[in-house]
Each structure stands twice: as C-alpha cells, then as structure tokens.
N, C-alpha and C. Protein backbone atom coordinates (compact mmCIF):
# COMPACT_ATOMS: atom_id res chain seq x y z
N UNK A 1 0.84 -1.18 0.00
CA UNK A 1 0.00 0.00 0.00
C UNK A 1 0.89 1.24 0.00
N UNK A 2 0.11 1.79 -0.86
CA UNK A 2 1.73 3.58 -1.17
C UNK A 2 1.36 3.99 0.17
N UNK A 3 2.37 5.13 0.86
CA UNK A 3 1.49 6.16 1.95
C UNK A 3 1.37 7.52 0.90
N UNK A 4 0.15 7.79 1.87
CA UNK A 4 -0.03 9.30 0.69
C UNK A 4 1.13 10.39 1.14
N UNK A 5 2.01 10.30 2.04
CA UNK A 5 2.95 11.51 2.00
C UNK A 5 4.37 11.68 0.61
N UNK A 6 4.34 9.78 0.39
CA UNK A 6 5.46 9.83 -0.72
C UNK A 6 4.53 9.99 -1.50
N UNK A 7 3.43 10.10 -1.86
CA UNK A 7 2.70 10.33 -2.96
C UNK A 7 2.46 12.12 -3.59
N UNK A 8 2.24 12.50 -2.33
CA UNK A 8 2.27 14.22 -2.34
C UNK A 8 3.45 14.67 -2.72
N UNK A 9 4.76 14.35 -1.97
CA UNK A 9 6.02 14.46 -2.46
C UNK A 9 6.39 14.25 -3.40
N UNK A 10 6.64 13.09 -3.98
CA UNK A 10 6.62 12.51 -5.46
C UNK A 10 6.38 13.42 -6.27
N UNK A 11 4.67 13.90 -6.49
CA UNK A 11 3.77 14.28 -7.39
C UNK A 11 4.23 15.99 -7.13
N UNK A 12 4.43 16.69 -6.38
CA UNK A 12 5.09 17.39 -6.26
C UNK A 12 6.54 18.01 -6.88
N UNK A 13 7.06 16.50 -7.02
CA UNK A 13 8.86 17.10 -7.35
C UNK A 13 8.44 16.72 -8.77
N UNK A 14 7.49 15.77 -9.11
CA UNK A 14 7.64 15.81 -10.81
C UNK A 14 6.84 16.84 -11.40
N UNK A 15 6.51 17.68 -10.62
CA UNK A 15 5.87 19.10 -11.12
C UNK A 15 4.37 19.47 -11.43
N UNK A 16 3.59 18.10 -10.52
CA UNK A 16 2.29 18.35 -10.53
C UNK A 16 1.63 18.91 -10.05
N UNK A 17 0.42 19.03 -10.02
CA UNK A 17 -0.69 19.67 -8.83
C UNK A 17 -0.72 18.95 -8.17
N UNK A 18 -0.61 19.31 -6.68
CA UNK A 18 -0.64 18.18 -5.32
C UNK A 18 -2.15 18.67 -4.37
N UNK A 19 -3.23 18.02 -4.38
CA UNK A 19 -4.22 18.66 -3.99
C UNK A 19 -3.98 18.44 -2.76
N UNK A 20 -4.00 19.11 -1.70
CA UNK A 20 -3.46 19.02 -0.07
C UNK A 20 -4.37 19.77 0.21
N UNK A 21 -4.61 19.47 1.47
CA UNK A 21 -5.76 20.40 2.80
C UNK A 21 -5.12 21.52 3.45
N UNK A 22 -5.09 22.33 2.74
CA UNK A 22 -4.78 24.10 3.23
C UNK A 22 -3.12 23.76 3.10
N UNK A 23 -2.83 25.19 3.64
CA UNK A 23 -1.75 26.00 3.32
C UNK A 23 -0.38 24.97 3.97
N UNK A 24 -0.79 24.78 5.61
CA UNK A 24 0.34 24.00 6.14
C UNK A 24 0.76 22.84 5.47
N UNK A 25 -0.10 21.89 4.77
CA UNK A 25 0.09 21.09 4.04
C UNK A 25 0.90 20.86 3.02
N UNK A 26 0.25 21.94 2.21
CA UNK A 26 1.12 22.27 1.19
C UNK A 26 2.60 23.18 1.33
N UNK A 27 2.79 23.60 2.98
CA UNK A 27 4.17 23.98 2.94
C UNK A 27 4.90 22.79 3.16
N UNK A 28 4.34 21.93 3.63
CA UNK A 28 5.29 20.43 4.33
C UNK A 28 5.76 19.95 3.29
N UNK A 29 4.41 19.37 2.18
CA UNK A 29 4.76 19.48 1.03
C UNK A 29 6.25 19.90 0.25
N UNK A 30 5.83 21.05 0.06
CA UNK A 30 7.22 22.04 -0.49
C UNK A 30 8.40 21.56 0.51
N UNK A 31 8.39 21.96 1.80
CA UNK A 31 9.35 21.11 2.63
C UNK A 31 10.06 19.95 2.69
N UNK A 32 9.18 18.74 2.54
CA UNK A 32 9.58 17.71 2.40
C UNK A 32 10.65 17.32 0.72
N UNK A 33 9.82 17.97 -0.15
CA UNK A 33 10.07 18.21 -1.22
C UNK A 33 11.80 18.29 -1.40
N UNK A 34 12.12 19.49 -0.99
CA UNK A 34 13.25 20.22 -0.28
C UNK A 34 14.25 19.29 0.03
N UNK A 35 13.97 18.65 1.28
CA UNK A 35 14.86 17.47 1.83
C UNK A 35 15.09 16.48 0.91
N UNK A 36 14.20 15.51 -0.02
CA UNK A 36 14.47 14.75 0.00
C UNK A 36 15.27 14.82 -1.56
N UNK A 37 14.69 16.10 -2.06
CA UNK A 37 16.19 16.56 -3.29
C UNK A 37 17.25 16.45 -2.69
N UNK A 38 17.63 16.96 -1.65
CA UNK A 38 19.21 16.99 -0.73
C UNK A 38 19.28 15.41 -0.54
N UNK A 39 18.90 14.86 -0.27
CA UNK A 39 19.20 13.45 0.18
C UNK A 39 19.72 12.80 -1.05
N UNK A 40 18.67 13.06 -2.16
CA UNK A 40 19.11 12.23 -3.49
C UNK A 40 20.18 12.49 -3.58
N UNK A 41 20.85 13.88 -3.47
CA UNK A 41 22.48 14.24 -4.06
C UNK A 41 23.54 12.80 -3.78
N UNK A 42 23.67 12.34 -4.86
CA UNK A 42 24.43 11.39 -4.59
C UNK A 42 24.17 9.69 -4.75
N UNK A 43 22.96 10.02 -4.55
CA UNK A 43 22.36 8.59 -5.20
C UNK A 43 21.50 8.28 -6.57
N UNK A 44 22.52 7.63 -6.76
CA UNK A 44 22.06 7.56 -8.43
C UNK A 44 20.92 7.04 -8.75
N UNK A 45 20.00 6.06 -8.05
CA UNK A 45 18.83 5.75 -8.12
C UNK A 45 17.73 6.33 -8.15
N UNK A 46 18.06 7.43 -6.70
CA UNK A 46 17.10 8.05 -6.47
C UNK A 46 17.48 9.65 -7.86
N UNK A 47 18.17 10.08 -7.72
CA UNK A 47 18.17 10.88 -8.90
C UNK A 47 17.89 10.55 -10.37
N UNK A 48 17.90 9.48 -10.75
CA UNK A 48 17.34 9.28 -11.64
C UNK A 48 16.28 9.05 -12.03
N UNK A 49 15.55 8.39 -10.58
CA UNK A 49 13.98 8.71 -10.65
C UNK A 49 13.47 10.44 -10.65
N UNK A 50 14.22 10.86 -9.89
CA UNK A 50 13.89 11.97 -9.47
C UNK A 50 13.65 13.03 -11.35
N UNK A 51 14.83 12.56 -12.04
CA UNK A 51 15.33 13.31 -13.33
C UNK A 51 13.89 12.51 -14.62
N UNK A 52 13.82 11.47 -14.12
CA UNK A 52 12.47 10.78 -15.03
C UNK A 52 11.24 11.16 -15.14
N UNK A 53 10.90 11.21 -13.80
CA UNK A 53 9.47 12.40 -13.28
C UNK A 53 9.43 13.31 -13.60
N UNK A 54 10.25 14.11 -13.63
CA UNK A 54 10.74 15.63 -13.62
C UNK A 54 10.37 15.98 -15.48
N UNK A 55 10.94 14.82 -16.17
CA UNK A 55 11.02 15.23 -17.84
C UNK A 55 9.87 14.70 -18.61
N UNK A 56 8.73 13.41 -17.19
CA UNK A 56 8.04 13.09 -18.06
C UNK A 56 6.88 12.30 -16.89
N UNK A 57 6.17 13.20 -16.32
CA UNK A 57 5.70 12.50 -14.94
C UNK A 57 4.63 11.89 -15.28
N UNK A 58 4.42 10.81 -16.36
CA UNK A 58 3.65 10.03 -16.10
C UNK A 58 3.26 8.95 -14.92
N UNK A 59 1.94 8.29 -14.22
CA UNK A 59 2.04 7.59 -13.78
C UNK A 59 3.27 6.78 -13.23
N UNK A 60 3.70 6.02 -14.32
CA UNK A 60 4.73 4.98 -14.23
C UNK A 60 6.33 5.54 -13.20
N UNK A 61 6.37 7.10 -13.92
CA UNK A 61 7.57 7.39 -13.93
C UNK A 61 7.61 8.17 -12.04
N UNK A 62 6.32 8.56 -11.82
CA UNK A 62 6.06 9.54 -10.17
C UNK A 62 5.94 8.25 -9.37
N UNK A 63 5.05 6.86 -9.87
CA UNK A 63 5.66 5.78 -9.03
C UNK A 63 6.67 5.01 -8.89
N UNK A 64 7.42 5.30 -9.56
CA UNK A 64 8.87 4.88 -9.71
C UNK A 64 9.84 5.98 -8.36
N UNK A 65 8.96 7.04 -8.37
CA UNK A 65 10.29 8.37 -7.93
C UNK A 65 9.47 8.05 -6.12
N UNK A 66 8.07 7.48 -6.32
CA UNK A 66 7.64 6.71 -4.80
C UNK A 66 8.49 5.86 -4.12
N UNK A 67 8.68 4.88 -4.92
CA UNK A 67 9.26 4.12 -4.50
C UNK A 67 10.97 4.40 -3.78
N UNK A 68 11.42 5.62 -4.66
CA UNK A 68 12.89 5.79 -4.55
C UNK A 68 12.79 6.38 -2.94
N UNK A 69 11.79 7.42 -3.11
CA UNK A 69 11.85 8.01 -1.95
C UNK A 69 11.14 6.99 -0.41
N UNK A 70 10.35 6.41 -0.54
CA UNK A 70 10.28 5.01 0.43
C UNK A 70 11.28 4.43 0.38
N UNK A 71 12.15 4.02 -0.38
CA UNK A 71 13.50 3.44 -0.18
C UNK A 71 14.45 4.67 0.77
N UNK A 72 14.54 5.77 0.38
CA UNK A 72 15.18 6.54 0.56
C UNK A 72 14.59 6.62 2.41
N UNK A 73 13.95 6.49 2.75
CA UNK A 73 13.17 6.70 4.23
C UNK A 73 13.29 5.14 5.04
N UNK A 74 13.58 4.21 4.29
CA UNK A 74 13.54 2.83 4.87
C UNK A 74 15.09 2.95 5.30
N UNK A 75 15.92 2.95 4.39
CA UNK A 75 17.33 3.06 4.36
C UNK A 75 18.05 4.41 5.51
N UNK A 76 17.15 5.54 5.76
CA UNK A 76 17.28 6.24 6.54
C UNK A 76 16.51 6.82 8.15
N UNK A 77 15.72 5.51 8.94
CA UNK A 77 15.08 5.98 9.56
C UNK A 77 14.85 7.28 10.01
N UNK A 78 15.95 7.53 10.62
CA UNK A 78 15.65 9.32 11.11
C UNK A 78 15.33 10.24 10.54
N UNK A 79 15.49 9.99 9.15
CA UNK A 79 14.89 11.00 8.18
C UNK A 79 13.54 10.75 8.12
N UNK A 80 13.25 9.19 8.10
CA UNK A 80 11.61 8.77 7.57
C UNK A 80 10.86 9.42 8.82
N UNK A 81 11.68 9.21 9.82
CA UNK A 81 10.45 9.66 10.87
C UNK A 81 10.51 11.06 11.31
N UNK A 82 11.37 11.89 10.75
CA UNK A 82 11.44 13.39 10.69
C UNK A 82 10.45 14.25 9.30
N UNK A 83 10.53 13.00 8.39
CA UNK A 83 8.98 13.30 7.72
C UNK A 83 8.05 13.08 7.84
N UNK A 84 7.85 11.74 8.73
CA UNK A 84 6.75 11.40 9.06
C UNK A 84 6.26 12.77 10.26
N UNK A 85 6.99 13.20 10.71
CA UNK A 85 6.75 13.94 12.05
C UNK A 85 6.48 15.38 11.02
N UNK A 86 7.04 15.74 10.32
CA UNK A 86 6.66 17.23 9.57
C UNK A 86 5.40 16.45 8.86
N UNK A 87 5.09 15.99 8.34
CA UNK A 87 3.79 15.64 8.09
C UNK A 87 2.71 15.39 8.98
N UNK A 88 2.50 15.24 9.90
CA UNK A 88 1.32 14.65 10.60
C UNK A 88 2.10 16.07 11.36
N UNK A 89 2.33 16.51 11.67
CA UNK A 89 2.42 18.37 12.13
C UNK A 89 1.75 18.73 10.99
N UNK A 90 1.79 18.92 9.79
CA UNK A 90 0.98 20.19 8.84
C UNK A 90 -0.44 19.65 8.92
N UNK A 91 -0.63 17.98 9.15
CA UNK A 91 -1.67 17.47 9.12
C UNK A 91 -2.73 17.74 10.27
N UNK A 92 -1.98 17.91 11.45
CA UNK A 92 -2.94 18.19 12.69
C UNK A 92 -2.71 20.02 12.43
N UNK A 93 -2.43 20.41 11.95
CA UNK A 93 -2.40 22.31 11.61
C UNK A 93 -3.28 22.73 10.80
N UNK A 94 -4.23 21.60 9.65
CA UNK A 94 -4.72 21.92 8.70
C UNK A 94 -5.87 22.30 9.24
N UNK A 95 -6.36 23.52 8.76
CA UNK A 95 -7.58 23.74 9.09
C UNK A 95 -8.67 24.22 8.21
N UNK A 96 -9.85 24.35 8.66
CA UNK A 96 -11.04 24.39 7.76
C UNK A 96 -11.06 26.07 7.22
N UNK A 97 -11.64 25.98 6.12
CA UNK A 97 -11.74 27.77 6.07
C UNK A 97 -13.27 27.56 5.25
N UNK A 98 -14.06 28.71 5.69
CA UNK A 98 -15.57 28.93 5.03
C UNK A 98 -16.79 27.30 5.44
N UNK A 99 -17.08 26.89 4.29
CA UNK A 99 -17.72 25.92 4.77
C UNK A 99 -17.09 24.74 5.02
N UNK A 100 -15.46 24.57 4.76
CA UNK A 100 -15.50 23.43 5.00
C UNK A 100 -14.83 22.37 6.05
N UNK A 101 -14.33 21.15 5.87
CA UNK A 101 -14.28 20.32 7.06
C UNK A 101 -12.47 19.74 6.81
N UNK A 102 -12.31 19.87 7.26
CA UNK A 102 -10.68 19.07 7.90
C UNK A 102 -10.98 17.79 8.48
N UNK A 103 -10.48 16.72 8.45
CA UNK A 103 -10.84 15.26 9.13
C UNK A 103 -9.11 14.86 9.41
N UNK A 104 -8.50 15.19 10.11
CA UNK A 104 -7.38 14.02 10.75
C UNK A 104 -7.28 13.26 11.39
N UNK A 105 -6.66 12.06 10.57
CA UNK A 105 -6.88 10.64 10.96
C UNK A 105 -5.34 9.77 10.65
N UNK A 106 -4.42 9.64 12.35
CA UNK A 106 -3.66 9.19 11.76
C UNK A 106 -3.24 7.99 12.46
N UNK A 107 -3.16 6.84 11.98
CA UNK A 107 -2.62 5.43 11.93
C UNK A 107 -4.23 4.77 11.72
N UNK A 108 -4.16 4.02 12.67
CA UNK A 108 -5.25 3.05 12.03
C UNK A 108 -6.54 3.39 12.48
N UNK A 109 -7.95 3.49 11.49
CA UNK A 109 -8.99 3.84 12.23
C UNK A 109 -9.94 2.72 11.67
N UNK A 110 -10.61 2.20 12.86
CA UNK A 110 -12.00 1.11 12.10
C UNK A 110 -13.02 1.98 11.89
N UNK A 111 -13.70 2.71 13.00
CA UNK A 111 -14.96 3.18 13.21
C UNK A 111 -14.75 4.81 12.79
N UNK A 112 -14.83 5.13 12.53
CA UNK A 112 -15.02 7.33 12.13
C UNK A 112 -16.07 7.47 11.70
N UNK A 113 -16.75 8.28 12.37
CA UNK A 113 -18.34 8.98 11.29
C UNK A 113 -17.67 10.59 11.94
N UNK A 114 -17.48 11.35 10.84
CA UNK A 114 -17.79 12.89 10.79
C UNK A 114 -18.89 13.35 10.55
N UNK A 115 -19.29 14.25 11.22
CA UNK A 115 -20.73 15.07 11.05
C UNK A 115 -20.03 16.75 10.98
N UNK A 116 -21.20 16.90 9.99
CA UNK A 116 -21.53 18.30 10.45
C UNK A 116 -22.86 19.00 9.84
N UNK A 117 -23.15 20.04 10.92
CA UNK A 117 -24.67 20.66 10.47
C UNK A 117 -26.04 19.34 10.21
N UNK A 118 -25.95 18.70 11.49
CA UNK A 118 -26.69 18.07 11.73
C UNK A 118 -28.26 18.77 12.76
N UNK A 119 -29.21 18.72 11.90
CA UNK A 119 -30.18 19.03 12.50
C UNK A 119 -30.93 17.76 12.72
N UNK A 120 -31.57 17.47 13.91
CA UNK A 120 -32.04 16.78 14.13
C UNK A 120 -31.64 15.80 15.34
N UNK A 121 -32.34 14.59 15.60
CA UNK A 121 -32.23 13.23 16.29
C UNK A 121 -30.79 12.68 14.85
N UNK A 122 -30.21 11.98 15.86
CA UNK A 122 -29.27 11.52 15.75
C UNK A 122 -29.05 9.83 15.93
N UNK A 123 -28.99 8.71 15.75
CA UNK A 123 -29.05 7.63 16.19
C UNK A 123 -27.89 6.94 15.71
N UNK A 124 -27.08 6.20 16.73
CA UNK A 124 -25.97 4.94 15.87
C UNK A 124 -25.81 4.28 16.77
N UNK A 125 -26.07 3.12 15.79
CA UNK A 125 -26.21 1.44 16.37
C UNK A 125 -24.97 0.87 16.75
C-alpha cells in the first residue's frame, strides 16, 4: 500500500498539482520536497527517478520516484520519521476555512463517522 505523504512528495517534485488540505500542508509538502532533493544528491537511483518524473511524470515514472523516496526513508530511519513527524504536524495544523471540514486521521482507524450541520435526532447502532 503507497502512503499518501510519498505520494504528495513525489507528485510534487515531478511538477504536478498536489491537492493538499490548506496552506500547512502544502508547505510540508514544499518542505519535504526540499529534503528529500538533498538526500538524493548522490544517489544515483534516487536521482534518476527523481530526473524521469521531472522530464516526463507520467504515472509509471512519479511511481517509480515513490518508490525511490520510500526506499530513501527505509534506508534512513531518522529522516523517515522526521517526515513522518513534519507531516502529521501540517496534518494536525490543517484547518477548515468557510464551509469546509478538515478530518485528521492518523494510523489506524475502524470506526469514524464525521458530522456536520446536523439538525435533528441523531441515532448509531
């Protein structure tokens, strides 16, 4: 299963639209972004995914630059969990603006019901 943070990242460095929940998000985003160009310096794997996406971000080529960077976080715990930690920070920062709703949810959830602008009786079984 991908996680969606190498996915945002990824889709990000190969120069896409990254649809993210408000602003903090999308700075972590950019942030993470940041780092894990510095990290590639030097690894030819990961730069070459990185250089593939970049010239031609199809599908194939942004899950390819996933994978580099999950490698790149397996091979480096302290980094993985210094992104994992700037992420789930922009994630608990994100907030709602006008009508709408923010939902953070992080590790494993069975049961979640979000509400909002509930008029009425309410019932759950």
């Amino acid at each position: 299963m991908t996680d969606p943070m190498t996915v945002a990242v990824a889709t990000a460095m190969a120069g896409k639209a990254v649809e993210v929940a408000g602003e903090p998000v999308r700075a972590a985003v950019a942030e993470l972004s940041r780092r894990v160009r510095e990290r590639f310096r030097g690894r030819p794997s990961g730069e070459a995914a990185l250089v593939r996406a970049t010239a031609d971000p199809t599908p194939e080529s942004v899950e390819a630059l996933v994978s580099a960077i999950e490698h790149l976080m397996a091979d480096d715990p302290r980094f993985g969990a210094e992104a994992r930690h700037l992420w789930n920070q922009a994630q608990t920062n994100a907030a709602a603006s006008g009508d709408g709703v923010v939902n953070v949810l992080n590790g494993r959830a069975e049961k979640v019901i979000q509400l909002r602008d509930v008029q009425g009786d309410l019932n759950i079984s």
